[in-house]
C-alpha atoms as a PDB file:
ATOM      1  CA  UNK A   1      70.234  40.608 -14.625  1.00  0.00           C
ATOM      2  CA  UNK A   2      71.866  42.888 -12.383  1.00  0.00           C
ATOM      3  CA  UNK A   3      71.564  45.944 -14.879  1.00  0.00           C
ATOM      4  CA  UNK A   4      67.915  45.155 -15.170  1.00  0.00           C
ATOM      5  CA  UNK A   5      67.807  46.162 -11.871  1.00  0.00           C
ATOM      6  CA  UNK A   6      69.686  49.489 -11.506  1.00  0.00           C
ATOM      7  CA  UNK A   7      67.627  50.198 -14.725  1.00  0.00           C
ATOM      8  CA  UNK A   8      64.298  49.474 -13.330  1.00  0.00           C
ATOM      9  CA  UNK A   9      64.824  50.579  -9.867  1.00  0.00           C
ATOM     10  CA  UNK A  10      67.983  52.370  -9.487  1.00  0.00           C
ATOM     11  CA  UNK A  11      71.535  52.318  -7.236  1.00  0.00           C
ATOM     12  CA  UNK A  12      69.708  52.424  -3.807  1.00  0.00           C
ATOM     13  CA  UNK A  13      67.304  48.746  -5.106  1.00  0.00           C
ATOM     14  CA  UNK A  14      70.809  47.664  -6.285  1.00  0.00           C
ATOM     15  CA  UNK A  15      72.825  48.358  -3.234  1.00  0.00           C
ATOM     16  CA  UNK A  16      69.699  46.798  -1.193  1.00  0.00           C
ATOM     17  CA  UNK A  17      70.312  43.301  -3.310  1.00  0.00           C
ATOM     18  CA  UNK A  18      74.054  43.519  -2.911  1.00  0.00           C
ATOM     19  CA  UNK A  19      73.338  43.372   0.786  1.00  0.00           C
ATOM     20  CA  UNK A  20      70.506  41.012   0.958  1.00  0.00           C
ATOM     21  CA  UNK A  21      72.775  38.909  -1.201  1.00  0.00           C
ATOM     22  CA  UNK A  22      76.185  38.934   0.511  1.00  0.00           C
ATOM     23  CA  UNK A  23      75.566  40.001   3.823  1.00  0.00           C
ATOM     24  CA  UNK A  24      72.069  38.531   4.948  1.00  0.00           C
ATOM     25  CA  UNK A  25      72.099  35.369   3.037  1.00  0.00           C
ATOM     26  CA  UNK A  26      74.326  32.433   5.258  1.00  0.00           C
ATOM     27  CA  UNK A  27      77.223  31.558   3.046  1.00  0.00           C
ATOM     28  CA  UNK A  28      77.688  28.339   1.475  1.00  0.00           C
ATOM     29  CA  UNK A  29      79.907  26.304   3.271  1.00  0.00           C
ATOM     30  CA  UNK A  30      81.947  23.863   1.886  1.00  0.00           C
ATOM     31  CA  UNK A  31      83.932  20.863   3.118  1.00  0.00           C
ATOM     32  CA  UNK A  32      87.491  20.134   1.088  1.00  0.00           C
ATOM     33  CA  UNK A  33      90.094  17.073   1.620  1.00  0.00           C
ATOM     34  CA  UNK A  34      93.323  18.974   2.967  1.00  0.00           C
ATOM     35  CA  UNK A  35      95.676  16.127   4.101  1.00  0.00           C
ATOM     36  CA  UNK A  36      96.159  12.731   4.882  1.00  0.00           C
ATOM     37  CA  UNK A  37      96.637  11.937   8.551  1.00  0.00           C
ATOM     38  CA  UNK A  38     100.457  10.762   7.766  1.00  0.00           C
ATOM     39  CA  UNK A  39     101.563  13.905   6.295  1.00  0.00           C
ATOM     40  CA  UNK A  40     101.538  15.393  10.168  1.00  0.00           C
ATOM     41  CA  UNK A  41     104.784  13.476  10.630  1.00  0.00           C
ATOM     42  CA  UNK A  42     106.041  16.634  13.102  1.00  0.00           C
ATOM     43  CA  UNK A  43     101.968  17.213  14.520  1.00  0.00           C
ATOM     44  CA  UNK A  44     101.870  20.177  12.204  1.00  0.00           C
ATOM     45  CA  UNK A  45     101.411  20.928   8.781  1.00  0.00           C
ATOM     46  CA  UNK A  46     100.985  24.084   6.421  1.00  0.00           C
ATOM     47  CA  UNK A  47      98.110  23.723   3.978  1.00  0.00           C
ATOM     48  CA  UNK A  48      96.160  26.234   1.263  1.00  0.00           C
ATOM     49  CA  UNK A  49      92.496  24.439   1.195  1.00  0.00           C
ATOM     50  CA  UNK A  50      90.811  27.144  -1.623  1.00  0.00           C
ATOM     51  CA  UNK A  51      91.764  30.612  -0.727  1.00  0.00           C
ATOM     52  CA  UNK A  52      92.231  29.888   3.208  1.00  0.00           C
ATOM     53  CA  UNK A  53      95.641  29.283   4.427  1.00  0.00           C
ATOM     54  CA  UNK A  54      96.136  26.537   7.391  1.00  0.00           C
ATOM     55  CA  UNK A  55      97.680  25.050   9.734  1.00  0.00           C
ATOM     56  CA  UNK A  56      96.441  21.845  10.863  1.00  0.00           C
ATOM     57  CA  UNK A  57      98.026  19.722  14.198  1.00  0.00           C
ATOM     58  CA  UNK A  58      97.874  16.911  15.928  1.00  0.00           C
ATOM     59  CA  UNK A  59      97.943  16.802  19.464  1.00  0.00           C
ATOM     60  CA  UNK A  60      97.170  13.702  21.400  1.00  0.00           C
ATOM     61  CA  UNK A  61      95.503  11.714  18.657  1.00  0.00           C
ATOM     62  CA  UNK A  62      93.051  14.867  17.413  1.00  0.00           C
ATOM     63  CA  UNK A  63      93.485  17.127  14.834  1.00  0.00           C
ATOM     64  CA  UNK A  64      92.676  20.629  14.651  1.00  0.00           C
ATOM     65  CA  UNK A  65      92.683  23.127  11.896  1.00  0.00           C
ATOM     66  CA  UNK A  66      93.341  27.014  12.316  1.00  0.00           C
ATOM     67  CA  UNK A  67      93.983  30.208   9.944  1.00  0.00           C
ATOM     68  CA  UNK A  68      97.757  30.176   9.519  1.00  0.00           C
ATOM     69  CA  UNK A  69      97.997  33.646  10.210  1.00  0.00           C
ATOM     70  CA  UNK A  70      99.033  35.317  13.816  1.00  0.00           C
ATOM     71  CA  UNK A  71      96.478  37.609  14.793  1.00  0.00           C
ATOM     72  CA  UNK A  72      99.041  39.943  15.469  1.00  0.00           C
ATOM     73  CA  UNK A  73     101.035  40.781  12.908  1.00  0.00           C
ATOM     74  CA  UNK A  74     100.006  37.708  10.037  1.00  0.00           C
ATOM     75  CA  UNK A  75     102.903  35.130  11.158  1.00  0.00           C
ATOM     76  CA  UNK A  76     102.801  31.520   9.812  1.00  0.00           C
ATOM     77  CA  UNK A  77     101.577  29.871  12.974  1.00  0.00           C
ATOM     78  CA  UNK A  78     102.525  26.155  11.009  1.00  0.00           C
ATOM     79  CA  UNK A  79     106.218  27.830  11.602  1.00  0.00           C
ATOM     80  CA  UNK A  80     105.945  27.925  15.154  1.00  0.00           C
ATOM     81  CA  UNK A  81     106.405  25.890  17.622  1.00  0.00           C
ATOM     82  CA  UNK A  82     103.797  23.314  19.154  1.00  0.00           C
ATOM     83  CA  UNK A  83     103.941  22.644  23.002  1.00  0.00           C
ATOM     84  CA  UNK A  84     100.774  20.447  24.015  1.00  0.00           C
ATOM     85  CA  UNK A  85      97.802  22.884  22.152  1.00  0.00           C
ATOM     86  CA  UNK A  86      99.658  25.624  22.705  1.00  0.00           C
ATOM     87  CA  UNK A  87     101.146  26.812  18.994  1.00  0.00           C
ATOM     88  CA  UNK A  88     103.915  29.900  19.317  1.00  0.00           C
ATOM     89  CA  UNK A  89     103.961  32.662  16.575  1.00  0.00           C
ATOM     90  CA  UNK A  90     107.796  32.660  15.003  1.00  0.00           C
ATOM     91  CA  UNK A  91     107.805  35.916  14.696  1.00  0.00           C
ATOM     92  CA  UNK A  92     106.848  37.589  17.969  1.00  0.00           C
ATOM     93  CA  UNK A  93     106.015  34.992  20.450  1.00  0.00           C
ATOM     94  CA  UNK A  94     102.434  34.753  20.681  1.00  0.00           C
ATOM     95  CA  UNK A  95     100.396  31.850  21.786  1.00  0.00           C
ATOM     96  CA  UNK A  96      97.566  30.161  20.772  1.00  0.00           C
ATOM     97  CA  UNK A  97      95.387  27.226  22.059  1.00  0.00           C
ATOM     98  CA  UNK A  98      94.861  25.257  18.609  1.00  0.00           C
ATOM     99  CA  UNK A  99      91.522  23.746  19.668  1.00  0.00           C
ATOM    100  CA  UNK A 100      89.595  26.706  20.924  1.00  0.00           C
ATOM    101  CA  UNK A 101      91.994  29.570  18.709  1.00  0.00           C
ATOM    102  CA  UNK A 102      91.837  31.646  22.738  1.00  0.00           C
ATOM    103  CA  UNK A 103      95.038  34.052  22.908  1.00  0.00           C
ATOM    104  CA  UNK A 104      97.096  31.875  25.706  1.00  0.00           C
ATOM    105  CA  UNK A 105     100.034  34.863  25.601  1.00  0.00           C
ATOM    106  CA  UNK A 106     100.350  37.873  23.751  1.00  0.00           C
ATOM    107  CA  UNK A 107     101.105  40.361  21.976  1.00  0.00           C
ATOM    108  CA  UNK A 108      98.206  38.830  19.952  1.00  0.00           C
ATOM    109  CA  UNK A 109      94.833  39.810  21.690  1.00  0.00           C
ATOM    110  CA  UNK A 110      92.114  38.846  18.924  1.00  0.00           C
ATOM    111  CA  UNK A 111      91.912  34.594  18.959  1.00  0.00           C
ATOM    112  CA  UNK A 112      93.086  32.749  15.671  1.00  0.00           C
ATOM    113  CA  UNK A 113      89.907  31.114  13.423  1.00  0.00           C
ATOM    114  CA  UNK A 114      89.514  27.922  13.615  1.00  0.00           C
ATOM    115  CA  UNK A 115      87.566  25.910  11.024  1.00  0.00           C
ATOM    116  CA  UNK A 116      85.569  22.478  11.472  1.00  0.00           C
ATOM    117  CA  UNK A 117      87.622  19.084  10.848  1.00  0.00           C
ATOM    118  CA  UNK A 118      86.517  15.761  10.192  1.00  0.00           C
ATOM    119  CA  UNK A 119      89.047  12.427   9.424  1.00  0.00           C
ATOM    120  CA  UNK A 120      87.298  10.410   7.430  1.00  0.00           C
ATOM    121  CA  UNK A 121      89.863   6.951   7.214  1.00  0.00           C
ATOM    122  CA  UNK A 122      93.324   8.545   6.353  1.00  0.00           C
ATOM    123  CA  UNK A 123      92.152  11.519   4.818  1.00  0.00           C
ATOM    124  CA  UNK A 124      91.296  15.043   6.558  1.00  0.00           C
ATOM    125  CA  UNK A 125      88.682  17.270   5.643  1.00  0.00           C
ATOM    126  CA  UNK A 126      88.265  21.069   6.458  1.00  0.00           C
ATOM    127  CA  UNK A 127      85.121  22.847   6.331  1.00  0.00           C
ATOM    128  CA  UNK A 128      85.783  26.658   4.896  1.00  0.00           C
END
């Protein structure tokens, strides 16, 4: 189908659908089982839910789920340490609140995703 297109209309109706297509058009989100609520036996775990990699906590009976990479230089945050909601980088010290992702130190100064969770019994689920 897609060469149908160049052919018929050429590269600029082709690069038009490529951006209708992947930048215009919501993506499809997708909710996936991660965990179960016992494997956070430490109130942090590292997960790989499809191509995403995680780190999900606990902290005071909630979880949260955020990207597993530091904003500032890509360390595993599920390394660090967890102090209340406040997650520490390993590998320079930065600090993140895991429910909102806000920078609480740096040298990070972007905020770390954070996806949608839902516990549904003992099982957790991610939306990516």
């Amino acid at each position: 189908m897609n060469w149908l297109v160049f052919a018929r209309f050429g590269a600029k109706a082709y690069v038009l659908k490529i951006i209708l297509i992947h930048f215009l058009m919501p993506a499809q989100k997708k909710t996936v089982r991660i965990c179960s609520t016992a494997d956070l036996k430490d109130g942090k775990l590292c997960v790989s839910a499809d191509t995403q990699a995680l780190a999900i906590y606990k902290v005071n009976g909630k979880f949260f789920a955020v990207s597993n990479a530091c904003t500032h230089a890509g360390g595993p945050l599920c390394q660090g340490s967890l102090d209340g909601n406040a997650v520490t980088c390993p590998w320079h010290g930065s600090k993140f609140d895991v429910e909102t992702g806000k920078v609480i130190n740096g040298p990070a100064a972007v905020a770390v995703k954070t996806y949608p969770l839902e516990v549904r019994g003992e099982d957790i689920f991610v939306e990516l």
